[in-house]
C-alpha atoms as a PDB file:
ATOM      1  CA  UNK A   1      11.759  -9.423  16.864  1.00  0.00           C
ATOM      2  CA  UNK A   2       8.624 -11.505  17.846  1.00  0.00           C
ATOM      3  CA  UNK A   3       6.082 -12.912  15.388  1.00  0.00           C
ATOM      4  CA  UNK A   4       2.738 -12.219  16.140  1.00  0.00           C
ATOM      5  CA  UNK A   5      -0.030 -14.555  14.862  1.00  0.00           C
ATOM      6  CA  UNK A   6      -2.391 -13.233  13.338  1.00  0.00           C
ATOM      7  CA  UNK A   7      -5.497 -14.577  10.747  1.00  0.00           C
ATOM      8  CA  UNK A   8      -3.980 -14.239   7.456  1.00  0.00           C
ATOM      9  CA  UNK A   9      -7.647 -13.160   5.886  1.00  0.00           C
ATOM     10  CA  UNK A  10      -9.793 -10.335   7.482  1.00  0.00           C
ATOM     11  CA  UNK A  11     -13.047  -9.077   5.428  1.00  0.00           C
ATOM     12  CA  UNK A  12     -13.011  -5.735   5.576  1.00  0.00           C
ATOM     13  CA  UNK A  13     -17.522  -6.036   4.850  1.00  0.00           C
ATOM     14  CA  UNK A  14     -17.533  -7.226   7.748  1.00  0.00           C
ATOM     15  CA  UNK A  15     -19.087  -4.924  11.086  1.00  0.00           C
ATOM     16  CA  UNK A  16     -15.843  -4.920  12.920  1.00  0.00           C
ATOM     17  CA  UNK A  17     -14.543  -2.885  10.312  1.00  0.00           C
ATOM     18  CA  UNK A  18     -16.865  -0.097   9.256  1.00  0.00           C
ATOM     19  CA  UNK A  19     -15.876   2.662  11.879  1.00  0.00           C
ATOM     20  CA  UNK A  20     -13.865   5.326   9.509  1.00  0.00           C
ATOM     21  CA  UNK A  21     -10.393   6.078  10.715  1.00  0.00           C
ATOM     22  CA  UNK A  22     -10.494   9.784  12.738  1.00  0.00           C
ATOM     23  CA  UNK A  23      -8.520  12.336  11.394  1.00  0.00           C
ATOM     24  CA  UNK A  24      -4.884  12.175  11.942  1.00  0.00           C
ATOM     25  CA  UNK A  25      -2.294  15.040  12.962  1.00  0.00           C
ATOM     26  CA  UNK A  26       0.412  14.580  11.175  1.00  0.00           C
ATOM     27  CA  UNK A  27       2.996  16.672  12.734  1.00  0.00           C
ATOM     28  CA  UNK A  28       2.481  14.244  16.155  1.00  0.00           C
ATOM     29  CA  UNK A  29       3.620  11.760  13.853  1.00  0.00           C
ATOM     30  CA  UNK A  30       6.096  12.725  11.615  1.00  0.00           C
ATOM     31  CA  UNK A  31       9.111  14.879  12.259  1.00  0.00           C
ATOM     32  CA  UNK A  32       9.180  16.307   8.956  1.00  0.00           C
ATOM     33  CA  UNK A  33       5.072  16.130   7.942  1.00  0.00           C
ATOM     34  CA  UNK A  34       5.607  17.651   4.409  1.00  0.00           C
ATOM     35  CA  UNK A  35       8.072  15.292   3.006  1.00  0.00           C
ATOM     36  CA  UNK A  36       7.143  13.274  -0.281  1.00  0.00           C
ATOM     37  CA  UNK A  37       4.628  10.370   1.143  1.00  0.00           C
ATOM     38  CA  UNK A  38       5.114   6.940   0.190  1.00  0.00           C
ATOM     39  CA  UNK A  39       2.286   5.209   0.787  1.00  0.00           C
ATOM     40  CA  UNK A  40       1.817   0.927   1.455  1.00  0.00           C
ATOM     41  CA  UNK A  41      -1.639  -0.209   1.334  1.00  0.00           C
ATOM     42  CA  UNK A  42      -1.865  -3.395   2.899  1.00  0.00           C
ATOM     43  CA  UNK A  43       1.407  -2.997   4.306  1.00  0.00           C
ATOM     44  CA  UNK A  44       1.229  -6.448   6.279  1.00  0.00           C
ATOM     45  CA  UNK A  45       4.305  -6.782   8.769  1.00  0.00           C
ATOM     46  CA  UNK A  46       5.651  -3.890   7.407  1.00  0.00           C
ATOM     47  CA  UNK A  47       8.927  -5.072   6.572  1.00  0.00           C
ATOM     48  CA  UNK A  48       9.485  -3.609   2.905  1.00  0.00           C
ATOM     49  CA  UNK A  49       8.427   0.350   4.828  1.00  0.00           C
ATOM     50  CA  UNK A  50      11.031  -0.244   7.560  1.00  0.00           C
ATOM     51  CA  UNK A  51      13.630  -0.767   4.915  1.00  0.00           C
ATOM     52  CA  UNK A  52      12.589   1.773   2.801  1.00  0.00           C
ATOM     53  CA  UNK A  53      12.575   4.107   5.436  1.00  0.00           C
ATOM     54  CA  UNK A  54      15.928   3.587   6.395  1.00  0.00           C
ATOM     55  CA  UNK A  55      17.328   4.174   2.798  1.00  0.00           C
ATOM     56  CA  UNK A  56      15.064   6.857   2.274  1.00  0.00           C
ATOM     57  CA  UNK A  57      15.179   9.629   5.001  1.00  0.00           C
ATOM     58  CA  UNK A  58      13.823  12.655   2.924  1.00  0.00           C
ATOM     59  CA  UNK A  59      10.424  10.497   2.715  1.00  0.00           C
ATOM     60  CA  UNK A  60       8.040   9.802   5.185  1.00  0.00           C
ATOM     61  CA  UNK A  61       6.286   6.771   4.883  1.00  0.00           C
ATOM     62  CA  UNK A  62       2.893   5.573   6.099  1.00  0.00           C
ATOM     63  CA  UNK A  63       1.830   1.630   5.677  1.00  0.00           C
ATOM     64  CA  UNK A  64      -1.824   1.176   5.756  1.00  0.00           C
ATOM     65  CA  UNK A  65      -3.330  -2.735   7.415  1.00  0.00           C
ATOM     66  CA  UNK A  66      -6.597  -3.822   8.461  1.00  0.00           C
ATOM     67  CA  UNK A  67      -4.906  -6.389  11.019  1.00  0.00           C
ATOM     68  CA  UNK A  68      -4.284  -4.723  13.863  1.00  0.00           C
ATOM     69  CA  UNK A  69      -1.846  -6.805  15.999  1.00  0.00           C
ATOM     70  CA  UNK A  70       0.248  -6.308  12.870  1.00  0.00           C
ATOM     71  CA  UNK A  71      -0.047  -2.726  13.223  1.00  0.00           C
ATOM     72  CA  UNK A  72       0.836  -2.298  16.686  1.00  0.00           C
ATOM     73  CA  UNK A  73       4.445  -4.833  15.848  1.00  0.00           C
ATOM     74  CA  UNK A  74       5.324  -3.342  13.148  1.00  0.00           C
ATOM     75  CA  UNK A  75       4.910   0.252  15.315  1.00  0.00           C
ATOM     76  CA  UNK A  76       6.903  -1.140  17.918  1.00  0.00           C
ATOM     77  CA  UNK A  77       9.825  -2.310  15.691  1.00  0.00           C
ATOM     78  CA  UNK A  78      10.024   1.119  14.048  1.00  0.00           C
ATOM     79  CA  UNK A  79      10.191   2.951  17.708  1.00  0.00           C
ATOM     80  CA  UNK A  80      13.013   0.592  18.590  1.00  0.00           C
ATOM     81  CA  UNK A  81      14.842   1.499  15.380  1.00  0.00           C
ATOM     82  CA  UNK A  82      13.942   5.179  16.414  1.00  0.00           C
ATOM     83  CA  UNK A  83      12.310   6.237  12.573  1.00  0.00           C
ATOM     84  CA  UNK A  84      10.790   9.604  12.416  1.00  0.00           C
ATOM     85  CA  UNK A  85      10.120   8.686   8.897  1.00  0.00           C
ATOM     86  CA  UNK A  86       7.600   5.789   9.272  1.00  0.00           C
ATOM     87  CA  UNK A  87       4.094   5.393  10.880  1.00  0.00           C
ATOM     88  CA  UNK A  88       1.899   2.329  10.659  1.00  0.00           C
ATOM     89  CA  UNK A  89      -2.116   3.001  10.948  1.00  0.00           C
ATOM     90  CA  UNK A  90      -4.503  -0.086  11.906  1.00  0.00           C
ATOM     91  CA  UNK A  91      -7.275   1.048   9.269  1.00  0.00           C
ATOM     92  CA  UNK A  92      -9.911  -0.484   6.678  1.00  0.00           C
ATOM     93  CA  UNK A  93      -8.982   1.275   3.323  1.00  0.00           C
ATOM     94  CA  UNK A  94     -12.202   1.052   1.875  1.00  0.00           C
ATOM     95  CA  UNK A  95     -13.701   3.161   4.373  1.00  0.00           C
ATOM     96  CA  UNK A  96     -11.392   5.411   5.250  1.00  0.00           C
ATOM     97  CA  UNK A  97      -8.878   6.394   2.173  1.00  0.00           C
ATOM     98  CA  UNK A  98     -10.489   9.244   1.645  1.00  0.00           C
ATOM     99  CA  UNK A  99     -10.786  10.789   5.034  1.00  0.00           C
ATOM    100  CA  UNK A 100      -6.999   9.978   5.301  1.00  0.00           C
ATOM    101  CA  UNK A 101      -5.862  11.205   2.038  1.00  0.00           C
ATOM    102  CA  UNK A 102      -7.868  14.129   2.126  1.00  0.00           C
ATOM    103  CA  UNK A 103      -5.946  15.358   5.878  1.00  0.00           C
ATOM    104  CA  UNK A 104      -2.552  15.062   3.981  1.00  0.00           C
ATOM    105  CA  UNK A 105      -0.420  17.729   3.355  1.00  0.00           C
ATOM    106  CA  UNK A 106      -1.550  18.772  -0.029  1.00  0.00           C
ATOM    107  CA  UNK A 107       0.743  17.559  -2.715  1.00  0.00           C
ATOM    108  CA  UNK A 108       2.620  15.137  -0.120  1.00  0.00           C
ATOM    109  CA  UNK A 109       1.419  12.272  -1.725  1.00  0.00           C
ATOM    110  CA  UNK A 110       3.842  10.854  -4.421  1.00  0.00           C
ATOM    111  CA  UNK A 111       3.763   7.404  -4.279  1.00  0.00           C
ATOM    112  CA  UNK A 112       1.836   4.164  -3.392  1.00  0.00           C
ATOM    113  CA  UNK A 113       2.432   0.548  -3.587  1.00  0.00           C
ATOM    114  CA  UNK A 114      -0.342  -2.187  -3.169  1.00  0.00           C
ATOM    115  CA  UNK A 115       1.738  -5.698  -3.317  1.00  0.00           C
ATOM    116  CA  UNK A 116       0.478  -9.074  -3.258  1.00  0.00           C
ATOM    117  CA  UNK A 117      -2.510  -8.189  -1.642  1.00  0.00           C
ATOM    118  CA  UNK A 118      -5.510 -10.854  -0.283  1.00  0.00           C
ATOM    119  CA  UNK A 119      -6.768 -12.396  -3.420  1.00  0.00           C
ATOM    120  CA  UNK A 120     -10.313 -13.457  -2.696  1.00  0.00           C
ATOM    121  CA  UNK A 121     -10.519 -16.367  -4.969  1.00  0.00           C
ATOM    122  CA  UNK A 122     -14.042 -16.594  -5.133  1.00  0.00           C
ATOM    123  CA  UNK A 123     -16.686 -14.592  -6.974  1.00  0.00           C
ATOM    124  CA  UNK A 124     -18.521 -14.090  -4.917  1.00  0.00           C
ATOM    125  CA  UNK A 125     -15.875 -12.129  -2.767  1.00  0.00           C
ATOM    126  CA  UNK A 126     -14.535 -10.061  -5.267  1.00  0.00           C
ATOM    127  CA  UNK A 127     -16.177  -6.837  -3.151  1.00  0.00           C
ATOM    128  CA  UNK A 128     -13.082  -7.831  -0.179  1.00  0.00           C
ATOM    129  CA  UNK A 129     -10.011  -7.056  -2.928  1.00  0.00           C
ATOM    130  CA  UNK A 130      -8.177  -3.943  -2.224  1.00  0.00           C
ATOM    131  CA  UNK A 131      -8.239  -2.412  -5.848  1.00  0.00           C
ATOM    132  CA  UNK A 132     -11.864  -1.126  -6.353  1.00  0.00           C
ATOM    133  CA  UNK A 133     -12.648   1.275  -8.497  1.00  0.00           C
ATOM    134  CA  UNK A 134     -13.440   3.856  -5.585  1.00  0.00           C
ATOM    135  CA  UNK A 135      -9.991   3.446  -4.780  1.00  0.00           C
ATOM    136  CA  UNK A 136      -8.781   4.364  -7.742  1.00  0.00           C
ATOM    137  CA  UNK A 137     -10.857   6.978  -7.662  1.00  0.00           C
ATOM    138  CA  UNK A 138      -9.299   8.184  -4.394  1.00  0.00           C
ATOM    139  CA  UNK A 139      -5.712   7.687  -5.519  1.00  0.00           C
ATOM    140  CA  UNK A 140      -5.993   9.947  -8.737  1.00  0.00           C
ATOM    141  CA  UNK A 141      -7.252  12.887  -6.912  1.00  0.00           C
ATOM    142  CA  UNK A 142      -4.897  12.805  -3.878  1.00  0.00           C
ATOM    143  CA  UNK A 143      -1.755  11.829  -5.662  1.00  0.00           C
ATOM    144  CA  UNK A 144       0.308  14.479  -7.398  1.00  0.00           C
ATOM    145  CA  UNK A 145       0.991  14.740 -11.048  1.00  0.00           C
ATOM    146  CA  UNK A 146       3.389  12.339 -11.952  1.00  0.00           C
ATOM    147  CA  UNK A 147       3.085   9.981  -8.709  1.00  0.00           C
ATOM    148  CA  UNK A 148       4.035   6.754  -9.268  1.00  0.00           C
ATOM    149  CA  UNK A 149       0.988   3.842  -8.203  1.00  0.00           C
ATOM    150  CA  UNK A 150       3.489   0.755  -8.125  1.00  0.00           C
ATOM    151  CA  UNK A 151       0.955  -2.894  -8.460  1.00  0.00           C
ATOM    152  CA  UNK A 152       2.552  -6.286  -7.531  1.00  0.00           C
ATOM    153  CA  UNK A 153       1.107  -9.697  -6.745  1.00  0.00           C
ATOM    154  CA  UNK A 154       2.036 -13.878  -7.351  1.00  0.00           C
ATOM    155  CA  UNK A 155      -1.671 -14.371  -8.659  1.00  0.00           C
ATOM    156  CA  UNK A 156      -1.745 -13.067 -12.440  1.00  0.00           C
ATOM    157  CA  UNK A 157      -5.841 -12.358 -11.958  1.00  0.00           C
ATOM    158  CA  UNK A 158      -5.353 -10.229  -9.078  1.00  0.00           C
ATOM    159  CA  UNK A 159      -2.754  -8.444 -10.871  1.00  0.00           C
ATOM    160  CA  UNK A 160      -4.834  -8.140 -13.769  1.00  0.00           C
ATOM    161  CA  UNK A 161      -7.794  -6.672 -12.479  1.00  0.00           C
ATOM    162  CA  UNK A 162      -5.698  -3.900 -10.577  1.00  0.00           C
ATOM    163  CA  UNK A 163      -3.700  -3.559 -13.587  1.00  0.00           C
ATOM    164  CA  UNK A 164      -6.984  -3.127 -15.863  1.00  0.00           C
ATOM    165  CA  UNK A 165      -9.093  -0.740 -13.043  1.00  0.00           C
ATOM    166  CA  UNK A 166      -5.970   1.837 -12.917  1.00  0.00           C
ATOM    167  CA  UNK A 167      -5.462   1.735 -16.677  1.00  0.00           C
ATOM    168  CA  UNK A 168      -9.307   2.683 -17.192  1.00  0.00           C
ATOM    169  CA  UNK A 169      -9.123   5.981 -15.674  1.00  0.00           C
ATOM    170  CA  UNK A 170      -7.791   8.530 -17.584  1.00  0.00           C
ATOM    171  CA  UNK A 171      -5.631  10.086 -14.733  1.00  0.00           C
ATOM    172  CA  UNK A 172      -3.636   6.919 -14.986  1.00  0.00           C
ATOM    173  CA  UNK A 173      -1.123   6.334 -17.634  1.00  0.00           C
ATOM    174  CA  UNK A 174       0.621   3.159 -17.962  1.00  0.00           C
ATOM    175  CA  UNK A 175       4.947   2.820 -17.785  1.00  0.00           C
ATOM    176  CA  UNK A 176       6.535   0.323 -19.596  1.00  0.00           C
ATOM    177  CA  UNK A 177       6.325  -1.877 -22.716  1.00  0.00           C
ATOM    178  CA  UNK A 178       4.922  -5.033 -22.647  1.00  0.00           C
ATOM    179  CA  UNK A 179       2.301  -6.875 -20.672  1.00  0.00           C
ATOM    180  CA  UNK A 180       3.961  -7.034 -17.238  1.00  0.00           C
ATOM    181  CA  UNK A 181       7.512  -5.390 -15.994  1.00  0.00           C
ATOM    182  CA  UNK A 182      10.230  -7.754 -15.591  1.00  0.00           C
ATOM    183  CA  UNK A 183      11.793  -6.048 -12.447  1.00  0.00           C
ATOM    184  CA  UNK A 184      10.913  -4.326  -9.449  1.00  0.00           C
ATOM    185  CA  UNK A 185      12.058  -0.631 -10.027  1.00  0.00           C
ATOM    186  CA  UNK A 186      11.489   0.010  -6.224  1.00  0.00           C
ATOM    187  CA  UNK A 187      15.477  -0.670  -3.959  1.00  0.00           C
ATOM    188  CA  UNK A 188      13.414  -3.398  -1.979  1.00  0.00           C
ATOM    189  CA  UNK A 189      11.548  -6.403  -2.245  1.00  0.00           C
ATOM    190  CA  UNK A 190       8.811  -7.448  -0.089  1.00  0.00           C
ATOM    191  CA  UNK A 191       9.009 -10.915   1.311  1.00  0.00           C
ATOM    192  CA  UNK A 192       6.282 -12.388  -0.210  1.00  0.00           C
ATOM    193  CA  UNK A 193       8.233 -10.814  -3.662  1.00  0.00           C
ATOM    194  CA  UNK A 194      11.340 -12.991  -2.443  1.00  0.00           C
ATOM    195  CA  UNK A 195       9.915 -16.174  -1.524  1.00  0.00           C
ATOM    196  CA  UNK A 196       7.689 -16.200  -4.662  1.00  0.00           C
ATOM    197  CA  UNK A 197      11.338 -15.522  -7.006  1.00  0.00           C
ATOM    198  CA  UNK A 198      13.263 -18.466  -4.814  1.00  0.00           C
ATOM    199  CA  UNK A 199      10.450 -20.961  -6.003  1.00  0.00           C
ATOM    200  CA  UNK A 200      10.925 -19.691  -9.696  1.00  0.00           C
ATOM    201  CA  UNK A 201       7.278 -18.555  -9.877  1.00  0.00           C
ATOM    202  CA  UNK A 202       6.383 -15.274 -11.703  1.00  0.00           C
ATOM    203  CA  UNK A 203       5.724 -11.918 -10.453  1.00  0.00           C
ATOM    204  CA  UNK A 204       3.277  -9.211 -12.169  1.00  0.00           C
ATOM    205  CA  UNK A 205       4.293  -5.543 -11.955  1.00  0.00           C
ATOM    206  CA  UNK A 206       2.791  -2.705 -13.563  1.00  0.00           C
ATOM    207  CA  UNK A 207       3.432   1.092 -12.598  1.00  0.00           C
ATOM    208  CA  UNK A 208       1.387   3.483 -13.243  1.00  0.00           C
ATOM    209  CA  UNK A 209       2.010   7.495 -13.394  1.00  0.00           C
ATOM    210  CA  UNK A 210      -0.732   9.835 -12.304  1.00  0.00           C
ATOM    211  CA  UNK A 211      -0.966  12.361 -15.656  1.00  0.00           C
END
C-alpha cells in the first residue's frame, strides 16, 4: 500500500471547507445499509475501520476525514480488500454531521469513536477541535439508546475536554470507575494508540453510553 502525504493539520474554519456534505444513498454504498453503524470521526488513514471491518461483518462502518487524499487511499485499499462493510467520506464534521446523521437509517447508529484527534494547542484555536458541544448535540439525538461514544487521545487536555462536554449532557452517561479506563474495550488499536503504548506514554479513554 502507498503512503500518501498529506498536511497533518487542516482547519476545518477555514473557506475550503464550508460546503455541507450532499446527502448520501446508502444502499449504493453498503450492501447491507441497515446494519448497526460504527462510526470513526476523524478516521485518518483509516486503518483501525479496515480492521474492524474485517472482524466485524454484521456492521457497516463509515470513517469520517476532512483530508481528502486520505479519503480517496483509504477507499481504494478497502475496494482492493473487496469490503461491503466499510465506506470512507472526505467531509468537514462540523458542518455536515447533521445532514449525514440525519439520512441514516433510523436507529443504525450504535457506535462512534473519536481517537486522538488534532489537538489545537492554542487558545485561540480551540473552535478547530472535533468535540464541540454541537457535536455532542448531534451524537445524542442520532445515536440509539445505549450506543456506545468511545473517546481516546495521548494529550490528557484534549481528552479532558471531550470527556467533560459528553458528560454534561444528560443523554450521556459515563462507564467505568475511575478517572480514565485502563484498556481499550474496542478488538483494535489505532496506530497512533500503539506507538503512544511502545514509548510507555499514557492513553485517556472514557466511554460513554447514550441513556
Amino acid at each position: 500500500m502507498a503512503v500518501v502525504r498529506v498536511r497533518q493539520h487542516v482547519n476545518p474554519l477555514s473557506q475550503k471547507y464550508q460546503t455541507p456534505l450532499s446527502p448520501i444513498e446508502w444502499e449504493k454504498i453498503y450492501a447491507k445499509p441497515n446494519q448497526p453503524l460504527h462510526l470513526d470521526i476523524g478516521c485518518a488513514r483509516g486503518r483501525f475501520l479496515l480492521s474492524m471491518a474485517k472482524i466485524e461483518p454484521n456492521w457497516n462502518f463509515l470513517g469520517l476525514e476532512i483530508r481528502e487524499p486520505l479519503v480517496i487511499e483509504a477507499n481504494k485499499w478497502r475496494d482492493e480488500l473487496g469490503l461491503t462493510n466499510l465506506h470512507y467520506l472526505f467531509c468537514n464534521v462540523n458542518n455536515s454531521l447533521r445532514s449525514l446523521l440525519s439520512s441514516l437509517p433510523k436507529g443504525s447508529l450504535q457506535r462512534v469513536t473519536i481517537q486522538f484527534p488534532d489537538p489545537w494547542f492554542k487558545n485561540r484555536h480551540a473552535k478547530r477541535r472535533i468535540v464541540q458541544p454541537e457535536l455532542v448535540v448531534e451524537l445524542a439525538e442520532f445515536l440509539i439508546p445505549g450506543g456506545i461514544v468511545f473517546l481516546q487521545s495521548d494529550i490528557e487536555f484534549v481528552a479532558v475536554e471531550m470527556r467533560d462536554r459528553f458528560a454534561l449532557h444528560p443523554a450521556f452517561q459515563r462507564r467505568g470507575a475511575g478517572e480514565w479506563l485502563a484498556e481499550n474495550p474496542l478488538p483494535v488499536p489505532t496506530e497512533r494508540e500503539i506507538g503512544t503504548m511502545n514509548k510507555g506514554e499514557p492513553v485517556y479513554r472514557a466511554v460513554f453510553e447514550k441513556l
